[in-house]
C-alpha atoms as a PDB file:
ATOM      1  CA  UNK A   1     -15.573  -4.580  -2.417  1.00  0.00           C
ATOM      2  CA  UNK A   2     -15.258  -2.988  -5.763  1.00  0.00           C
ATOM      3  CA  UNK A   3     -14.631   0.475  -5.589  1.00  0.00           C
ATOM      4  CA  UNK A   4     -15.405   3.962  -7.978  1.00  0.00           C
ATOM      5  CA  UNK A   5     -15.146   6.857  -6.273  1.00  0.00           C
ATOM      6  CA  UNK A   6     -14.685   7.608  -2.405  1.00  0.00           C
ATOM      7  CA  UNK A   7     -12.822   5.514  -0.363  1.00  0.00           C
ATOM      8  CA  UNK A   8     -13.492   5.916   2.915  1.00  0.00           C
ATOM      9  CA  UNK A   9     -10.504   5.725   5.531  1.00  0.00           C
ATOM     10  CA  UNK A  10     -10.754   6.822   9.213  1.00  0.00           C
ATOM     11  CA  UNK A  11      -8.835   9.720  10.197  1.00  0.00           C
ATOM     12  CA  UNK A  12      -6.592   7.574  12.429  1.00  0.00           C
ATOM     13  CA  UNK A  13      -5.832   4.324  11.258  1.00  0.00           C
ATOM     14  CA  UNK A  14      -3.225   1.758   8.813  1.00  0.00           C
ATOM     15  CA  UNK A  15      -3.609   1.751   5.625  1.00  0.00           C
ATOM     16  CA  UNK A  16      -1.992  -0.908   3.081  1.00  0.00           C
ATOM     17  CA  UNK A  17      -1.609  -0.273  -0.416  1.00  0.00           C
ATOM     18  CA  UNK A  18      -1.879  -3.834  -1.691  1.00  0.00           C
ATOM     19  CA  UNK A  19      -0.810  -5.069  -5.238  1.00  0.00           C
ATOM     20  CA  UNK A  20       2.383  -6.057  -7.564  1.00  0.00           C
ATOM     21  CA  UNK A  21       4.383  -4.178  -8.705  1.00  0.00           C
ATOM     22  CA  UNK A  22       3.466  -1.659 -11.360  1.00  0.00           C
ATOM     23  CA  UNK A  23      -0.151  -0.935 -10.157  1.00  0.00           C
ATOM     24  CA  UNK A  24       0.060   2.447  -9.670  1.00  0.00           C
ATOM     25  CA  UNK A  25       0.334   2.368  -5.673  1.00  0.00           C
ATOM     26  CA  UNK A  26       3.402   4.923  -4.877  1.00  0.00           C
ATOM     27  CA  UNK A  27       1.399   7.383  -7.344  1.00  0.00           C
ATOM     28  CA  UNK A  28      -1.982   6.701  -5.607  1.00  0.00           C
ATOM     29  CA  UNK A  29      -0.020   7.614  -2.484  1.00  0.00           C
ATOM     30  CA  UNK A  30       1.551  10.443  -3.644  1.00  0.00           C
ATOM     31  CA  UNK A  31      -1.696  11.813  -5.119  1.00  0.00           C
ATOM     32  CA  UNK A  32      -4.057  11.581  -1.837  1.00  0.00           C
ATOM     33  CA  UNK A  33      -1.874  11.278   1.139  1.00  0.00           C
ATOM     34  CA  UNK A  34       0.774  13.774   2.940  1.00  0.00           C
ATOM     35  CA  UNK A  35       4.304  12.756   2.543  1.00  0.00           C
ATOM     36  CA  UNK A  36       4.642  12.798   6.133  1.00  0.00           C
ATOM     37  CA  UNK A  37       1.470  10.153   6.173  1.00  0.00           C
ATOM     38  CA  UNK A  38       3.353   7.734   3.700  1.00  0.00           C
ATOM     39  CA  UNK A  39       6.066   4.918   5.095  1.00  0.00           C
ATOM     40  CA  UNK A  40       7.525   3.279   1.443  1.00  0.00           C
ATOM     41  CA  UNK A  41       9.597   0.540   1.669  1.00  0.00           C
ATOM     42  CA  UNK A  42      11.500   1.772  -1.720  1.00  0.00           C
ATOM     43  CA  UNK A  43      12.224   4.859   1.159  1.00  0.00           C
ATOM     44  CA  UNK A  44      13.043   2.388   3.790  1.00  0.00           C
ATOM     45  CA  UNK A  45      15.641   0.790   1.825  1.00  0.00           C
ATOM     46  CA  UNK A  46      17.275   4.332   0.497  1.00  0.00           C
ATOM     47  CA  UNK A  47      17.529   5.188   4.229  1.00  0.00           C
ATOM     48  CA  UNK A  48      19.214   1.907   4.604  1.00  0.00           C
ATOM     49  CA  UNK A  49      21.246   1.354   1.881  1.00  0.00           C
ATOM     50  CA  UNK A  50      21.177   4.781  -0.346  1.00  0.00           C
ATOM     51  CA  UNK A  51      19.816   2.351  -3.008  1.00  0.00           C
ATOM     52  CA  UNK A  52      15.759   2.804  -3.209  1.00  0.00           C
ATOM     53  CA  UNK A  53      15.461  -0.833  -5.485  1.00  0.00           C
ATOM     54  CA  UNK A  54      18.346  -2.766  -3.120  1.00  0.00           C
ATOM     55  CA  UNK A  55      16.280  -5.869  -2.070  1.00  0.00           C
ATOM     56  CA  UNK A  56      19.315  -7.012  -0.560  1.00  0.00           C
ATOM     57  CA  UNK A  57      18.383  -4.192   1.929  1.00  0.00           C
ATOM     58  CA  UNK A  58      14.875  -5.548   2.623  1.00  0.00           C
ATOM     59  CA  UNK A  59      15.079  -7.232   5.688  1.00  0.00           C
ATOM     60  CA  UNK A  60      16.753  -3.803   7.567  1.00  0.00           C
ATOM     61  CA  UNK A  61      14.070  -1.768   5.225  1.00  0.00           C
ATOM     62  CA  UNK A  62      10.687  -3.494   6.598  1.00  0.00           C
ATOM     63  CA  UNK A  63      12.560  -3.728  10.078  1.00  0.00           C
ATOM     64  CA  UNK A  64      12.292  -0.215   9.834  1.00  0.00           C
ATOM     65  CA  UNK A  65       9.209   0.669   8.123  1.00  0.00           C
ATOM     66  CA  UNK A  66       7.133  -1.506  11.089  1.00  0.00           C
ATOM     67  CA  UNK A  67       9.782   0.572  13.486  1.00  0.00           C
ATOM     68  CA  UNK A  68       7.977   4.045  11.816  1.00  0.00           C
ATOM     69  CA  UNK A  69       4.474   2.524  11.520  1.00  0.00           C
ATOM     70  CA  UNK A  70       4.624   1.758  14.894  1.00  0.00           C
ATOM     71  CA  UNK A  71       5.694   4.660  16.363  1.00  0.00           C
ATOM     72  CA  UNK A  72       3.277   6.770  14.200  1.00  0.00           C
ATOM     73  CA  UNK A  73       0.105   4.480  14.906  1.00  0.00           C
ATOM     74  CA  UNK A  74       1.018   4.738  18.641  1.00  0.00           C
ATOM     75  CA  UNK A  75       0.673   8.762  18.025  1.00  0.00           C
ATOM     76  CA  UNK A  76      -3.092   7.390  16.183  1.00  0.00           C
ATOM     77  CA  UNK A  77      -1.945   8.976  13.317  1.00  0.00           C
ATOM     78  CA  UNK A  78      -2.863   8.193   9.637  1.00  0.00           C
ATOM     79  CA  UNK A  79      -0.547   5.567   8.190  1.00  0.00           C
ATOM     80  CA  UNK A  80      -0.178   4.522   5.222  1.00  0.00           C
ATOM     81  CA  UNK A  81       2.235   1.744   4.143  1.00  0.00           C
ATOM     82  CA  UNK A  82       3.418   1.449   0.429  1.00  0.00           C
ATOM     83  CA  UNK A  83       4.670  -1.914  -0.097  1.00  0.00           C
ATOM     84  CA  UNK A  84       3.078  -4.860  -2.300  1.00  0.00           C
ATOM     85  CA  UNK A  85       1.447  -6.680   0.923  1.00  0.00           C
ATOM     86  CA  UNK A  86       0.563  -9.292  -1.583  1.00  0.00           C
ATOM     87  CA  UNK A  87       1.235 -11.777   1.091  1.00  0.00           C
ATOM     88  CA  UNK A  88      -0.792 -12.534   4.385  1.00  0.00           C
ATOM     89  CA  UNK A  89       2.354 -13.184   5.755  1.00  0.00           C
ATOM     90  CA  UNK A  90       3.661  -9.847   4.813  1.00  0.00           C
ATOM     91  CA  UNK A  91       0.731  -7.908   5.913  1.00  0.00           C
ATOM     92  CA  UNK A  92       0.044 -10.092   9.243  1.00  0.00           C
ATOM     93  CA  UNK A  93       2.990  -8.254  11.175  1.00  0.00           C
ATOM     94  CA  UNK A  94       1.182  -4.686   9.923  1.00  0.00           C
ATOM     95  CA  UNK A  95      -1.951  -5.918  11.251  1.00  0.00           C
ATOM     96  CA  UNK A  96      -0.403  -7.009  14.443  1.00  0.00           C
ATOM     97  CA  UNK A  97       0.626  -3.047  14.814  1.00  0.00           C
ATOM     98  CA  UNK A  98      -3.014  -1.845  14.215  1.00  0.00           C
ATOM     99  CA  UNK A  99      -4.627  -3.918  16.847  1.00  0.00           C
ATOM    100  CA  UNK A 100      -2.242  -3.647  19.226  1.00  0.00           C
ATOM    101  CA  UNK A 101      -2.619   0.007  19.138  1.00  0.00           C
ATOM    102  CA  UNK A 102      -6.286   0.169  19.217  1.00  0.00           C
ATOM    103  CA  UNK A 103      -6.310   1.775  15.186  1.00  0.00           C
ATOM    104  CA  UNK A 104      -8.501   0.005  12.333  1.00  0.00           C
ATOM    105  CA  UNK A 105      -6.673  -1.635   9.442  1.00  0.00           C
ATOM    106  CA  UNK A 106      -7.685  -0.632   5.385  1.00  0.00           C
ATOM    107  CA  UNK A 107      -6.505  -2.097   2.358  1.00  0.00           C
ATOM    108  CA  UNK A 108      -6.560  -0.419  -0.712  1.00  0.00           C
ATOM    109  CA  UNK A 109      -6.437  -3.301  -3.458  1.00  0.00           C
ATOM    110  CA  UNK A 110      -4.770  -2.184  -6.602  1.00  0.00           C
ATOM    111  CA  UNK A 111      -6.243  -5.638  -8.454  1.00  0.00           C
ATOM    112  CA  UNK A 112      -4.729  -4.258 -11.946  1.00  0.00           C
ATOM    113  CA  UNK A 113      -5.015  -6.476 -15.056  1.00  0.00           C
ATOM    114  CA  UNK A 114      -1.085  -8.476 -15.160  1.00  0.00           C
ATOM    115  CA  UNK A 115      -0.532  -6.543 -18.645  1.00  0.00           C
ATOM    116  CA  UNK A 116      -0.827  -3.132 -17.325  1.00  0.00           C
ATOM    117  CA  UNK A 117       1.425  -3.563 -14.560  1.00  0.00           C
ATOM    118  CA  UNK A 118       4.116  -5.021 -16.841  1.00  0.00           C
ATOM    119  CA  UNK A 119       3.780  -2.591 -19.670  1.00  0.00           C
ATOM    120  CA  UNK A 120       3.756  -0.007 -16.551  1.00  0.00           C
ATOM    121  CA  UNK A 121       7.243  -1.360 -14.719  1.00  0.00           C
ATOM    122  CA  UNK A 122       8.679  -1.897 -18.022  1.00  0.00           C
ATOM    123  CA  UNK A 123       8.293   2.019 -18.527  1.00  0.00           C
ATOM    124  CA  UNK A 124       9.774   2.708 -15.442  1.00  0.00           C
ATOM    125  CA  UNK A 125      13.113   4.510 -15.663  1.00  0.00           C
ATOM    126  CA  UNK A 126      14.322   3.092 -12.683  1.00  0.00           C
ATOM    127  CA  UNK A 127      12.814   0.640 -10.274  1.00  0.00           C
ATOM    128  CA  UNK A 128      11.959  -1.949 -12.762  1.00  0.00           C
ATOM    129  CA  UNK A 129      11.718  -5.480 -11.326  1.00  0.00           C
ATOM    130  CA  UNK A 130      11.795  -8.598 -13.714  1.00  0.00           C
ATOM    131  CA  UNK A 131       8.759  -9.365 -15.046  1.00  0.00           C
ATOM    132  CA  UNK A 132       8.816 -13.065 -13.395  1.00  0.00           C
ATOM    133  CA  UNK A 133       8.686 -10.901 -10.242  1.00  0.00           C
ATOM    134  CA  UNK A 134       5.480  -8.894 -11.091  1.00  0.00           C
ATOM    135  CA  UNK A 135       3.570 -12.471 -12.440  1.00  0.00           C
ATOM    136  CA  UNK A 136       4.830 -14.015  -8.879  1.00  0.00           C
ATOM    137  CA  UNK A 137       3.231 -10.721  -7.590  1.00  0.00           C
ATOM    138  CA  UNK A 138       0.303 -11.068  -9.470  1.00  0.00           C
ATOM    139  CA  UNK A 139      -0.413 -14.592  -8.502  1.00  0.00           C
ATOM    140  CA  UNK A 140       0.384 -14.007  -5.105  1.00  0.00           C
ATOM    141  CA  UNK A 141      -2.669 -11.166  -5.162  1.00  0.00           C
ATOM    142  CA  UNK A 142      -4.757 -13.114  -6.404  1.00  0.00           C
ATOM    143  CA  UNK A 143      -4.195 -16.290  -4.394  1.00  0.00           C
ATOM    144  CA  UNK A 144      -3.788 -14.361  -1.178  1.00  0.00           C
ATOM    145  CA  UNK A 145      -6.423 -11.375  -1.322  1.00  0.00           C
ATOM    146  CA  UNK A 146      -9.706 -12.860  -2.598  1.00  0.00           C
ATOM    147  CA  UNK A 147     -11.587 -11.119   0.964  1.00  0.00           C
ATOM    148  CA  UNK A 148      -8.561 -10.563   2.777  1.00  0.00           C
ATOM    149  CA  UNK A 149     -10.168 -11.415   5.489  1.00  0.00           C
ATOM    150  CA  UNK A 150      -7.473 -11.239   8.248  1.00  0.00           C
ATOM    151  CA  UNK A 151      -8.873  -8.847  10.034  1.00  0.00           C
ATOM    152  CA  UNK A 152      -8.989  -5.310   7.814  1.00  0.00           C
ATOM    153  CA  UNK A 153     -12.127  -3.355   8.933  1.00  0.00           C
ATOM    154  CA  UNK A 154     -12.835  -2.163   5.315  1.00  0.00           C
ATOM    155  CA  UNK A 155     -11.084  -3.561   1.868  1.00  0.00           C
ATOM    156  CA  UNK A 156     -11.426  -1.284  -1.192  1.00  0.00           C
ATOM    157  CA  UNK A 157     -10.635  -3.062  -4.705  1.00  0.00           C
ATOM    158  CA  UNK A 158      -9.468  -1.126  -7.489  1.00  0.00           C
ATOM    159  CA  UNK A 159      -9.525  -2.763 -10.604  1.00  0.00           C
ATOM    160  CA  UNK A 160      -8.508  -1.031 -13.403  1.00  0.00           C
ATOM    161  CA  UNK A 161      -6.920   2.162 -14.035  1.00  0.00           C
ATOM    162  CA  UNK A 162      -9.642   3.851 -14.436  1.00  0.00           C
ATOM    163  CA  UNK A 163     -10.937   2.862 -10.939  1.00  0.00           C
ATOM    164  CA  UNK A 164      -7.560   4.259  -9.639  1.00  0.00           C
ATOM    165  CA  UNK A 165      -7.707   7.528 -11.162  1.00  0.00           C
ATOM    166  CA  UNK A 166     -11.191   8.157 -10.103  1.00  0.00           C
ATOM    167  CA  UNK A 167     -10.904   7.224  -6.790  1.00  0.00           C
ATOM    168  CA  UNK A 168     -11.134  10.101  -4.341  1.00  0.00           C
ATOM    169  CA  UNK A 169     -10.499   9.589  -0.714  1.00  0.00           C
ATOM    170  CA  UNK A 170     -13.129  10.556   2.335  1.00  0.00           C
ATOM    171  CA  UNK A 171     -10.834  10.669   5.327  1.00  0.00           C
ATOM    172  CA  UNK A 172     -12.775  10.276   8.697  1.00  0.00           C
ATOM    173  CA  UNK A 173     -15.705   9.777   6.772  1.00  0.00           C
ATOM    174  CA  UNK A 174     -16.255  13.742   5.953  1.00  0.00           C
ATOM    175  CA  UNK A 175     -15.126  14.587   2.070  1.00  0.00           C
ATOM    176  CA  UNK A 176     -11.401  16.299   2.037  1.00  0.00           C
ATOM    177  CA  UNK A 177      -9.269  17.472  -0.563  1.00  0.00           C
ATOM    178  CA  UNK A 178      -6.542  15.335  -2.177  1.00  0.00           C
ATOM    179  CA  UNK A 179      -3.821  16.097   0.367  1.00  0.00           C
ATOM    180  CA  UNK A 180      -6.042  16.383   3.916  1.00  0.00           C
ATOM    181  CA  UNK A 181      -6.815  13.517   5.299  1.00  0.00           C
END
């Protein structure tokens, strides 16, 4: 699905910010969801490691961001994980979490032409990743996502940054306000 405008996310369910690095997802986040509502695994690995960009740390990081996510989607409470999730195999595990406690599972594509999210990450003061990374990303998106059909009950595409910035979202299908979903 190609998406401008409202996105619409039940009120209780997992949501995946999917895309490489550089697409704009922690912002997106930031901009439309409570901080309480977000589970980053740039957080996870600070908790872990005091060191937000350690991915030395990762393994302890997503053992502990599917430790949060499950805990908060067993309260049916809106989740939303900010990671890339460019990978089945990284978002399989996440999906496992939704079904097993009855919630539906939404991915937010951030589908972002490869030169924006470099020129993006290369502005970055801190959190860069080598570009190799973001084209391994990038490929991985598009070689892994075409319907990602794995079992998501709704998949919203953004693909450009203007389809990011005029996204709004509609949280339980009734229109909210940035921060009250």
């Amino acid at each position: 699905m190609s998406a401008r405008g409202a996105l619409q996310i039940p009120a209780s369910s997992l949501v995946l910010l999917v895309g490489p690095a550089g697409s704009g997802k922690s912002t997106f986040a930031r901009r439309h969801f409570r901080p309480t509502e977000i589970v980053s695994s740039d957080a996870c690995r600070a908790l872990v490691s005091d060191e937000p960009f350690d991915q030395s740390a990762s393994e302890d990081a997503f053992a502990l961001l599917h430790y949060i996510t499950r805990a908060r989607l067993r309260g049916r409470m809106l989740t939303v994980v900010d990671a890339t999730s460019v990978r089945e195999a990284d978002r399989a595990p996440l999906l496992v979490l939704a079904r097993t406690n009855g919630v539906p599972a939404v991915a937010i594509v951030f589908d972002l032409p490869l030169e924006t999210c470099l020129e993006r990450n290369r502005s970055r003061a801190e959190g860069r990743v080598p570009d190799r990374v973001v084209l391994q990303q990038s490929e991985d998106l598009r070689n892994g996502s075409s319907g990602l059909e794995e079992g998501f009950s709704a998949v919203h595409r953004l693909s450009s940054p203007e389809d990011v910035d005029s996204a709004t979202i509609m949280c339980g299908f009734a229109s909210v306000s940035d921060t009250d979903c």
